[in-house]
Protein backbone atom coordinates (compact mmCIF):
# COMPACT_ATOMS: atom_id res chain seq x y z
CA UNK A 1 -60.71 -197.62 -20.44
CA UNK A 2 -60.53 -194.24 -22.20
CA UNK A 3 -58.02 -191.32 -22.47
CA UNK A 4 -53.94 -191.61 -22.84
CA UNK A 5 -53.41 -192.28 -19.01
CA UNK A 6 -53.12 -195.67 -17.43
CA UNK A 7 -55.65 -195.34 -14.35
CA UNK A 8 -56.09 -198.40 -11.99
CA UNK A 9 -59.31 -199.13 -11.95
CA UNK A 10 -61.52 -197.54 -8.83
CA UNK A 11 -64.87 -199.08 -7.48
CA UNK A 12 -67.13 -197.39 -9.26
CA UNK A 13 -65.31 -199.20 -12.48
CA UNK A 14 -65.40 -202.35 -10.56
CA UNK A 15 -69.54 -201.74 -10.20
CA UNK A 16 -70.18 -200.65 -13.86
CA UNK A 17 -68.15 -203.78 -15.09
CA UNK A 18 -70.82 -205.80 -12.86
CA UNK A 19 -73.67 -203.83 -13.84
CA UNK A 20 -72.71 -204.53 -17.65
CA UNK A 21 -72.31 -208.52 -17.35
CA UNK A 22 -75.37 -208.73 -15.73
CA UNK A 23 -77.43 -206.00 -18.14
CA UNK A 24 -79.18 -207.34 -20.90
CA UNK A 25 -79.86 -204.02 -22.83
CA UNK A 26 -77.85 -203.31 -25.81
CA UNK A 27 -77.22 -207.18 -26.14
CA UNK A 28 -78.07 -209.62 -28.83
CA UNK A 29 -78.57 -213.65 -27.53
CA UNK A 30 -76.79 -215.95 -30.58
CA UNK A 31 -75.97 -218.82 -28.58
CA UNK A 32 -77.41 -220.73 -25.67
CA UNK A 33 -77.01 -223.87 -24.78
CA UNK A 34 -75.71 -226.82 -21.89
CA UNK A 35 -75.64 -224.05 -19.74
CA UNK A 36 -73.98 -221.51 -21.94
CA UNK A 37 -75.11 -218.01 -23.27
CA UNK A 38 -73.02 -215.76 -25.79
CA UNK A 39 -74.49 -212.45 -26.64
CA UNK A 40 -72.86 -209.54 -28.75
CA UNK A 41 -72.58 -205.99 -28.71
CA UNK A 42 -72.22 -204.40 -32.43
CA UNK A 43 -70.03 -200.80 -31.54
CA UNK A 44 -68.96 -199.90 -34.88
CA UNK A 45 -70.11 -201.62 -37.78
CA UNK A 46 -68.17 -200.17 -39.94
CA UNK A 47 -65.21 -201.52 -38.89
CA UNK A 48 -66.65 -204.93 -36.88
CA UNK A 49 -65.83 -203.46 -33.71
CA UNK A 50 -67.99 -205.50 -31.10
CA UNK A 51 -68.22 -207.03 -27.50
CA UNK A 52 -69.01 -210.49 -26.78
CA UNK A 53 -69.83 -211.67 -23.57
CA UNK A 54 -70.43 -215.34 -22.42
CA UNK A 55 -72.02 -216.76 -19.20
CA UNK A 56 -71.35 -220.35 -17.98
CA UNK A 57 -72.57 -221.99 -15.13
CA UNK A 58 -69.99 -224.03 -13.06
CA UNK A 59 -71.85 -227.05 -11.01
CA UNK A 60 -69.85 -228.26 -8.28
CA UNK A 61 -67.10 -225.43 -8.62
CA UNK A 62 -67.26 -222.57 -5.66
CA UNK A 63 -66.38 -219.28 -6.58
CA UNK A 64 -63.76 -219.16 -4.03
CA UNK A 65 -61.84 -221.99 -6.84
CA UNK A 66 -62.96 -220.53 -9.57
CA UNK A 67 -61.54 -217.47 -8.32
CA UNK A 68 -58.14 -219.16 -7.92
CA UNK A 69 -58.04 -220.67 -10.99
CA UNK A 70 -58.14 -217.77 -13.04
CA UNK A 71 -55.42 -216.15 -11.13
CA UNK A 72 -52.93 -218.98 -10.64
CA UNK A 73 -50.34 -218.80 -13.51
CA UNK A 74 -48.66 -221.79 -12.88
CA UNK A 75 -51.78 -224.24 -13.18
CA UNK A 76 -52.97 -221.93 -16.10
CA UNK A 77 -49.87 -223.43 -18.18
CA UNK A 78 -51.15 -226.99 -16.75
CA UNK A 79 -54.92 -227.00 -18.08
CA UNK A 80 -54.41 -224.03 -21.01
CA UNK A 81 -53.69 -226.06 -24.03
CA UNK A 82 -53.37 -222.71 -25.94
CA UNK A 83 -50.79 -220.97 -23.53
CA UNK A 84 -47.57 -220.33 -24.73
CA UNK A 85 -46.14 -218.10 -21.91
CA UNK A 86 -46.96 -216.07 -19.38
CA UNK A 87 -45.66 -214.66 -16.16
CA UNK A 88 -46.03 -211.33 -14.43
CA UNK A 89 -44.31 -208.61 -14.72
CA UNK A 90 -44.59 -206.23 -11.63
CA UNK A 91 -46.68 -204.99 -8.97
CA UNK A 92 -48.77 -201.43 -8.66
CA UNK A 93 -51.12 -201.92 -5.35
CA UNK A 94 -52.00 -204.53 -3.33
CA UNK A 95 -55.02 -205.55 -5.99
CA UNK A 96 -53.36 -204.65 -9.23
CA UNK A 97 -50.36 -205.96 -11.50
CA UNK A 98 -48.77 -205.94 -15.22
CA UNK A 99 -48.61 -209.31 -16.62
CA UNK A 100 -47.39 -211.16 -20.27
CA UNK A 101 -49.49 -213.63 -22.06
CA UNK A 102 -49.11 -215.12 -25.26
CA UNK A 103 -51.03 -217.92 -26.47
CA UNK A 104 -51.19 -220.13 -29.53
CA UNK A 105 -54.24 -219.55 -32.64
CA UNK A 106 -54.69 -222.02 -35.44
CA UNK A 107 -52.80 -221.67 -38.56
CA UNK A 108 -52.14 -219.83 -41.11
CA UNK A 109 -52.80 -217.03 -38.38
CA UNK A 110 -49.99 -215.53 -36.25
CA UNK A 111 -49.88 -216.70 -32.53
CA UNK A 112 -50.65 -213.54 -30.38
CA UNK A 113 -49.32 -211.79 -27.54
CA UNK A 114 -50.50 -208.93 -24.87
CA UNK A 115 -49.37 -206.56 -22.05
CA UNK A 116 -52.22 -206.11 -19.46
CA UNK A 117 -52.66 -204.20 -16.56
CA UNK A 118 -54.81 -206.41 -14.68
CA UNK A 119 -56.86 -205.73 -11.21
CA UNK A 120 -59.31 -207.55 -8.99
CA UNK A 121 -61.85 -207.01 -6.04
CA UNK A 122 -63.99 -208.98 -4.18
CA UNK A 123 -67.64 -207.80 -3.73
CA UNK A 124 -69.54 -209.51 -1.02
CA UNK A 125 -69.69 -213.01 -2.19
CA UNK A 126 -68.78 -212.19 -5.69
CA UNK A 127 -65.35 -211.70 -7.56
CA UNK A 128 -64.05 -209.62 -10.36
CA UNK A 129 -61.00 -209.88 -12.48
CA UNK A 130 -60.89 -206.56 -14.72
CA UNK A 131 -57.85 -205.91 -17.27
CA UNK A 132 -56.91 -203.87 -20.37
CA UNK A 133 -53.58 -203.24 -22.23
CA UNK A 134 -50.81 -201.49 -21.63
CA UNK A 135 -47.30 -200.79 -23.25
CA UNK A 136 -44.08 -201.47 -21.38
CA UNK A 137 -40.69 -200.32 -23.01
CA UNK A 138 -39.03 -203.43 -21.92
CA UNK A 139 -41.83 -205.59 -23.44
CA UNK A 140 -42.30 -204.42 -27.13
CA UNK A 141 -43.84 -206.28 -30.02
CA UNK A 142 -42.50 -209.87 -31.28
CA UNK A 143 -41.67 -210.35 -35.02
CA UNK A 144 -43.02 -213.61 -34.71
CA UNK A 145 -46.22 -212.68 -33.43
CA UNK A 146 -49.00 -210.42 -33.43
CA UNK A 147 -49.73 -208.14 -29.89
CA UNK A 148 -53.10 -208.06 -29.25
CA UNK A 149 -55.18 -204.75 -27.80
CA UNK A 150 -57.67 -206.01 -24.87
CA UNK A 151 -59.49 -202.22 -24.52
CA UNK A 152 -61.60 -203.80 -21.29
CA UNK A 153 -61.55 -207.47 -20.69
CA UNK A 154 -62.76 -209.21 -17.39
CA UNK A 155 -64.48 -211.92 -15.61
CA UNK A 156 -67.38 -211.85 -12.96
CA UNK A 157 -67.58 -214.75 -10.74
CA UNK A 158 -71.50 -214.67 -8.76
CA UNK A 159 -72.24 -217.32 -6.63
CA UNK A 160 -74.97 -219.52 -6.92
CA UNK A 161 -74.60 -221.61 -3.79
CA UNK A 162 -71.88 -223.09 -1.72
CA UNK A 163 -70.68 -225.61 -4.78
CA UNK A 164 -72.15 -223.63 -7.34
CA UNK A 165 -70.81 -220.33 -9.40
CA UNK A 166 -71.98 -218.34 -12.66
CA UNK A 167 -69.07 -217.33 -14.87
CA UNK A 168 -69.17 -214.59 -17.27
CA UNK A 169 -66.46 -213.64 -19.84
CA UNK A 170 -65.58 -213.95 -23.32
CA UNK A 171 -66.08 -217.14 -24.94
CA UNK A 172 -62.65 -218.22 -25.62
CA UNK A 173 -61.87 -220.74 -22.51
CA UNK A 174 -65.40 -221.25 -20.85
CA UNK A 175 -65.69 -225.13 -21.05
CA UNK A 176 -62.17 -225.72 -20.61
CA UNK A 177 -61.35 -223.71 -17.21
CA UNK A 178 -64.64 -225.35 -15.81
CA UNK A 179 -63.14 -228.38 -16.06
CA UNK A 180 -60.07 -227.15 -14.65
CA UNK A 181 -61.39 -225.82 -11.72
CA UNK A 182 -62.91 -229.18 -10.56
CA UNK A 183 -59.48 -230.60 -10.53
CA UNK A 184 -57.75 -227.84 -8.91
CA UNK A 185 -57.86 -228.61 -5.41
CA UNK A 186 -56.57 -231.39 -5.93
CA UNK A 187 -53.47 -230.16 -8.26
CA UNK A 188 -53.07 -226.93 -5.51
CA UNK A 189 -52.46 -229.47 -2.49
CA UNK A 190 -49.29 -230.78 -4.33
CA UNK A 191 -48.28 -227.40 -5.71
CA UNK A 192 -47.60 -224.58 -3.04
CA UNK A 193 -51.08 -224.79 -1.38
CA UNK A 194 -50.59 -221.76 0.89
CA UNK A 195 -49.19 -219.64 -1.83
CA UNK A 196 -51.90 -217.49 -3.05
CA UNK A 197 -50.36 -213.90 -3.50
CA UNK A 198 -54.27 -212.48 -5.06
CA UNK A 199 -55.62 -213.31 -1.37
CA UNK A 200 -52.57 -212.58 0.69
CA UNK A 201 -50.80 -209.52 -0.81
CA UNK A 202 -47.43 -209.66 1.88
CA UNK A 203 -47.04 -213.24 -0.25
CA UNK A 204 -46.77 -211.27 -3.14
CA UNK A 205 -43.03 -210.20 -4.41
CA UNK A 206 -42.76 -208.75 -7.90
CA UNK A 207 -40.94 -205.77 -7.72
CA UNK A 208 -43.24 -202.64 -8.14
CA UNK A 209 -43.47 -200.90 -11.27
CA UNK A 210 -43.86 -197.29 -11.30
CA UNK A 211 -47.03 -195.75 -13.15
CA UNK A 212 -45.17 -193.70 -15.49
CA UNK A 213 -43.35 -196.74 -17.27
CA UNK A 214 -46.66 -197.73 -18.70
CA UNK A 215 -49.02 -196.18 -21.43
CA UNK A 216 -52.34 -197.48 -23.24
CA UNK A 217 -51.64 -199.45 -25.79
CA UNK A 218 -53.94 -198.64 -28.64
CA UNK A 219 -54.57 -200.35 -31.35
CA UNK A 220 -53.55 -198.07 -34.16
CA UNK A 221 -50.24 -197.78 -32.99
CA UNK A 222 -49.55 -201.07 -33.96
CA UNK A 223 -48.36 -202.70 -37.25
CA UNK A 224 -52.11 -203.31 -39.27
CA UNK A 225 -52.03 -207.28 -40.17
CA UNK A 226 -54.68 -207.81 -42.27
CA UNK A 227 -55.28 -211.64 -42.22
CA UNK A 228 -58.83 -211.71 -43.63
CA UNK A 229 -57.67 -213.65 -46.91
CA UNK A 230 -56.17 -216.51 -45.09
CA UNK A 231 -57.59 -220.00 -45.64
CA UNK A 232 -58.13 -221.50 -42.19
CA UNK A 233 -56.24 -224.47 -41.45
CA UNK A 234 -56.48 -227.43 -39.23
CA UNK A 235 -55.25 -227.31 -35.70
CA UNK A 236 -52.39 -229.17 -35.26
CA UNK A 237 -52.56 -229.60 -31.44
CA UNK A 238 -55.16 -232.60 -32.33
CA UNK A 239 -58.41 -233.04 -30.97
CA UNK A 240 -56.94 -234.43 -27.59
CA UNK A 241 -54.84 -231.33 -26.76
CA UNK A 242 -58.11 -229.70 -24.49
CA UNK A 243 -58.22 -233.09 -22.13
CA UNK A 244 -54.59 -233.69 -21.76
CA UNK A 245 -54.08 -229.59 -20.76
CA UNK A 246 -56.50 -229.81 -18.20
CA UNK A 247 -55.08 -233.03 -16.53
């Protein structure tokens, strides 16, 4: 997203983010693999500014779950080992909202922490999840942590089939949230099954938040943290923290 204002999203936004996942010109292949592909996008060099995108393909997980999945907050904390909170904030239409994450990284790094304006739309028999972030005067920066600037993040769900999806988004949480996904039905049936505010928007009741108590959060405006220098440490969630998040 460009310019000061905070815009929702609009179709044609909605159709370029599709056209982009599934464009291959501009894009460098480095990984690819079981079924997933990472490319990059070099913007500036000079200062390592670049896109990644990822693509996963989800056997046996409809797009109709997968679509779920990435919306439902309450299993995220369930199968997201790295989660540390998140919750929304507030409502602007029936297909957009402001919501908090923060999530852990390994140490000697600072754990992170965003605003996002966040929007979604289903097209046909696909679904996208767009977002970017935002400032909030009631939600300013943590000492303890360093907020994060997501200038156009998303997912693209396509379907492949009735049991079958393609996935594309950044790399971070590809093989975990596939394996998620398969045991969400499951999990849903026991947890508010019928609630599902992103399908049924008279579910949804966060108070609505007015447009002019958000701005774009850029990344300049923010304290520079230059962790370059640090020496990368050991994880100390273990190696079993990704299978016991996603039971």
């Amino acid at each position: 997203m460009s310019g000061e204002a905070v815009l929702i999203p609009d179709d044609r936004a909605f159709s370029n983010f599709k056209n982009e996942c599934n464009s291959a010109d501009g894009w460098t292949l480095t990984y690819n693999k079981s079924g997933i592909s990472v490319w990059i996008q070099i913007l500036e060099e000079e200062k390592s500014l670049h896109k990644i995108k990822c693509q996963m393909v989800c056997k046996d997980v409809p797009t109709e779950t997968m679509y779920d999945v990435l919306h439902d907050t309450e299993y995220r904390r369930k199968w997201d080992s790295n989660v540390i909170e998140t919750f929304d904030i507030g409502k602007l239409t029936v297909n957009a909202d402001v919501g908090y994450y923060s999530w852990k990284c390994p140490k000697p790094l600072k754990n992170r922490d965003v605003i996002t304006l966040r929007s979604w739309l289903p097209m046909g028999r696909d679904y996208i999840i767009m977002n970017y972030s935002v400032k909030h005067a009631k939600y300013p920066p943590k000492k303890d942590m360093v907020r994060a600037v997501s200038i156009q993040t998303g997912y693209l769900i396509q379907s492949n089939g009735p049991n079958t999806c393609t996935l594309t988004y950044l790399a971070q949480a590809m093989k975990k949230i596939n394996k998620a996904c398969l045991k969400y039905p499951e999990w849903k049936q026991r947890h508010s099954p019928g609630y599902k505010p992103w399908l049924y928007p008279e579910q949804n009741q966060l108070a609505s938040i007015p447009m002019s108590e958000l701005s774009v959060q850029h990344a300049e405006s923010l304290e520079n943290i230059d962790e370059s220098s640090l020496s990368e440490a050991k994880d100390e969630r273990g190696e079993g923290s990704d299978e016991e998040g996603a039971n």
